[in-house]
Protein backbone atom coordinates (compact mmCIF):
# COMPACT_ATOMS: atom_id res chain seq x y z
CA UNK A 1 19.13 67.55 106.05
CA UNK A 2 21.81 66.35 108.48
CA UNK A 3 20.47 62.44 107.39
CA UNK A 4 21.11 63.32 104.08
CA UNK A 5 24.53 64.99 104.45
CA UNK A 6 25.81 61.73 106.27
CA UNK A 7 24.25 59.41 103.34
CA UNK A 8 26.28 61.26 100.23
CA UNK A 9 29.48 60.47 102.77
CA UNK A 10 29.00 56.94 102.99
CA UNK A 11 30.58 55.40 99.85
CA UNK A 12 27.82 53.33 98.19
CA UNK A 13 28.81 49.26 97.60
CA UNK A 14 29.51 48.96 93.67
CA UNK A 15 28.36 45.32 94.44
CA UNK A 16 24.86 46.54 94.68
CA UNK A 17 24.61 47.61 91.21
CA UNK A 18 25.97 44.26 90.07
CA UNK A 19 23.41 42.43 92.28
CA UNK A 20 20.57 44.98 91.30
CA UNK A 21 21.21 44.23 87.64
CA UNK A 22 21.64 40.48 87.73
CA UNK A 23 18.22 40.15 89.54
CA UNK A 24 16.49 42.29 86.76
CA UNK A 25 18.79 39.87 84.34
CA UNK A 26 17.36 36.81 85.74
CA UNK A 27 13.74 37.96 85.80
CA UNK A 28 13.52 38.70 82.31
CA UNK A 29 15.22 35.40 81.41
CA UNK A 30 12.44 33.63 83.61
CA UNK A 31 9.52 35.27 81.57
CA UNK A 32 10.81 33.97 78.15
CA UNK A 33 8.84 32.19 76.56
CA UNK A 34 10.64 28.75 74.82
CA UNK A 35 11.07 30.04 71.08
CA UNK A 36 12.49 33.24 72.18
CA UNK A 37 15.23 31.73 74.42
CA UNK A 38 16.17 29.77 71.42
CA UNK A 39 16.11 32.61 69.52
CA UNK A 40 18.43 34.53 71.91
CA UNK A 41 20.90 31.84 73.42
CA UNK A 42 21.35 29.49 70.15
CA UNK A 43 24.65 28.31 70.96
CA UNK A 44 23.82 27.22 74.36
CA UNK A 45 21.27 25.32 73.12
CA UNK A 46 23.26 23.56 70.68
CA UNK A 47 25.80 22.82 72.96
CA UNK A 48 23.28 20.86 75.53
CA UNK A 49 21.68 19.16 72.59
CA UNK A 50 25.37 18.10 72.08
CA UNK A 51 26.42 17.27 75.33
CA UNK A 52 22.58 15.26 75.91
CA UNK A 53 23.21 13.33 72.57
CA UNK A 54 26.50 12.02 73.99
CA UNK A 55 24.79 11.04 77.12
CA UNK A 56 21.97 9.28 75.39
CA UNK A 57 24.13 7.40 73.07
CA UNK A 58 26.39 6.04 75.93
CA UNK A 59 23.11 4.68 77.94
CA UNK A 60 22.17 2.60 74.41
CA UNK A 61 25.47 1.08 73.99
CA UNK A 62 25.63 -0.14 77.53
CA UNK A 63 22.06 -2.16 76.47
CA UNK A 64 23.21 -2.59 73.20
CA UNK A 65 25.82 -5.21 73.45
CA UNK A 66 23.33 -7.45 75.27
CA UNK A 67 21.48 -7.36 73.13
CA UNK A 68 23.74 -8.71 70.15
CA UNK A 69 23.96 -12.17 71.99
CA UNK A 70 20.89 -13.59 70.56
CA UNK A 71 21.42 -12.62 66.96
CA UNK A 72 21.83 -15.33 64.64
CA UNK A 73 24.65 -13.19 62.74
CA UNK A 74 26.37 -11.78 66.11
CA UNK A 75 26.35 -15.29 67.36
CA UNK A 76 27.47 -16.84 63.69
CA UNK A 77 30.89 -14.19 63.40
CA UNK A 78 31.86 -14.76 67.29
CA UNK A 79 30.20 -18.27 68.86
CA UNK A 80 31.17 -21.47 69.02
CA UNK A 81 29.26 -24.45 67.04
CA UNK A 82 26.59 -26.55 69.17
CA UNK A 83 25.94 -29.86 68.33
CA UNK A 84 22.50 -29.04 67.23
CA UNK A 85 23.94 -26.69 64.83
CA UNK A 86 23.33 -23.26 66.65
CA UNK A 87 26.09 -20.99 67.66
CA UNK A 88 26.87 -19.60 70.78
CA UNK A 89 28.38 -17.19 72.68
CA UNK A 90 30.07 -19.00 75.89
CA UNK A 91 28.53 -17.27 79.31
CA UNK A 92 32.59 -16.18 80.62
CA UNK A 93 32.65 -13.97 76.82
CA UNK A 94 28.98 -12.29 77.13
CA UNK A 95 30.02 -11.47 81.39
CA UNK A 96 33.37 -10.08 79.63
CA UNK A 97 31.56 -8.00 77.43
CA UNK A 98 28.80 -6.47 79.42
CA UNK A 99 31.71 -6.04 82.47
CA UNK A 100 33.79 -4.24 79.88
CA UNK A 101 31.44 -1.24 80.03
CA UNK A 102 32.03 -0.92 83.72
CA UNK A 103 35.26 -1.48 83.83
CA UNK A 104 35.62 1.70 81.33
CA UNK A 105 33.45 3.86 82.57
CA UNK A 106 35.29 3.79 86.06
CA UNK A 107 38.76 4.04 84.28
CA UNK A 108 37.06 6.71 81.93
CA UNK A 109 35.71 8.70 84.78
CA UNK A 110 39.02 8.71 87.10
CA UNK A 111 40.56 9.63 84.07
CA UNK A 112 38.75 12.42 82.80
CA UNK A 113 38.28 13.51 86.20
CA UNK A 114 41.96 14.79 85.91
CA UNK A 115 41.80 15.55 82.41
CA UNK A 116 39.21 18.33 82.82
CA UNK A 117 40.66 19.48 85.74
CA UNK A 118 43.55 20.17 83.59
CA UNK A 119 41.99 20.96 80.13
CA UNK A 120 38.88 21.80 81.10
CA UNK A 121 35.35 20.15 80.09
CA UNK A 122 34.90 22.06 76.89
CA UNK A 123 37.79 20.99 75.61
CA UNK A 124 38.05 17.42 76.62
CA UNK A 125 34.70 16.76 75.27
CA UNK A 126 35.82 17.94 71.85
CA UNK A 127 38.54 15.52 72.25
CA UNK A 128 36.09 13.06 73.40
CA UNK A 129 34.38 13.55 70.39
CA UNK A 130 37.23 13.02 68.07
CA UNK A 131 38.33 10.07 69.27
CA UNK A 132 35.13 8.39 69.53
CA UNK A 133 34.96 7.72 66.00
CA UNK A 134 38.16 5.94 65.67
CA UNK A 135 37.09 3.72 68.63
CA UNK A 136 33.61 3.04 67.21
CA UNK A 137 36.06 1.45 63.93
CA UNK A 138 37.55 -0.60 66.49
CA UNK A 139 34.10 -2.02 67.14
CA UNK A 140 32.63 -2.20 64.03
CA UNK A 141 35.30 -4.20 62.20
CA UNK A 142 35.56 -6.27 65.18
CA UNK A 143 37.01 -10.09 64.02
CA UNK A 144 37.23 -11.52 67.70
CA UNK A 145 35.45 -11.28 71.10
CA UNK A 146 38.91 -9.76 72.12
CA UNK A 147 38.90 -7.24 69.83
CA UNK A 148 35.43 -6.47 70.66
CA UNK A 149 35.90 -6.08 73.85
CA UNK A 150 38.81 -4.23 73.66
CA UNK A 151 36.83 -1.71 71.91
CA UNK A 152 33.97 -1.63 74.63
CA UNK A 153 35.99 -1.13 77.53
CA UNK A 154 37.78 2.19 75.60
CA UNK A 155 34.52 3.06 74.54
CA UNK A 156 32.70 3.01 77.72
């Protein structure tokens, strides 16, 4: 009885609660199955499916450019004549191009680095995606190697 008397004076920790309920929380999200956690967090999963996309399509256009040197067309609109006939891109534009990418991905990253920190990443990935477009017309009607490049290294 005395036992008993001393625990109702101890104040109990609301912390406990919180921790008690977050572990029941957490159980039950580990024993959904896949449909009904898309069911039940749809927004989440849209937003990686967003964020993944972006990922994806910035590892393709780092292999993409590359891969535009040996088209006849891509090599027609920005190489030089050979004397066989060919065109060509010269080796200093197509180390330009694929060092472009680099280049702005480290910019890109020391600057969004303080952007989020400021903004936060919601936010300037919603701005990412806005301006993406209007770089991606920089790219696409693309006259020179300059512009082109110009275009990668913001794009990157």
């Amino acid at each position: 009885m005395a036992e008993e008397s001393k625990e109702a004076l101890i104040p109990r920790d609301p912390r406990d609660d919180i921790l008690s309920h977050a572990e029941v929380a957490i159980s039950r999200e580990h024993e959904l199955t896949f449909l009904e956690a898309i069911k039940l967090y749809p927004k989440a999963i849209g937003w990686s499916v967003l964020m993944s996309a972006a990922l994806i399509m910035d590892g393709y256009d780092l292999k993409l450019i590359s891969s535009l040197y040996a088209q006849p067309e891509f090599q027609k609109a920005f190489g030089h004549a050979q004397p066989n006939g060919n065109y060509q891109i010269s080796a200093a534009w197509q180390a330009a191009l694929s060092n472009g990418s680099n280049l702005g991905q480290m910019v890109g990253l020391l600057i969004g680095g303080a952007v989020v920190e400021r903004f936060g990443f919601r936010r300037t990935m919603m701005i990412a995606f806005l301006i993406v477009p209007g770089i991606v017309f920089i790219q696409f009607f693309a006259s020179t190697l300059a512009i082109l490049e110009t275009g990668q290294i913001l794009l990157d």
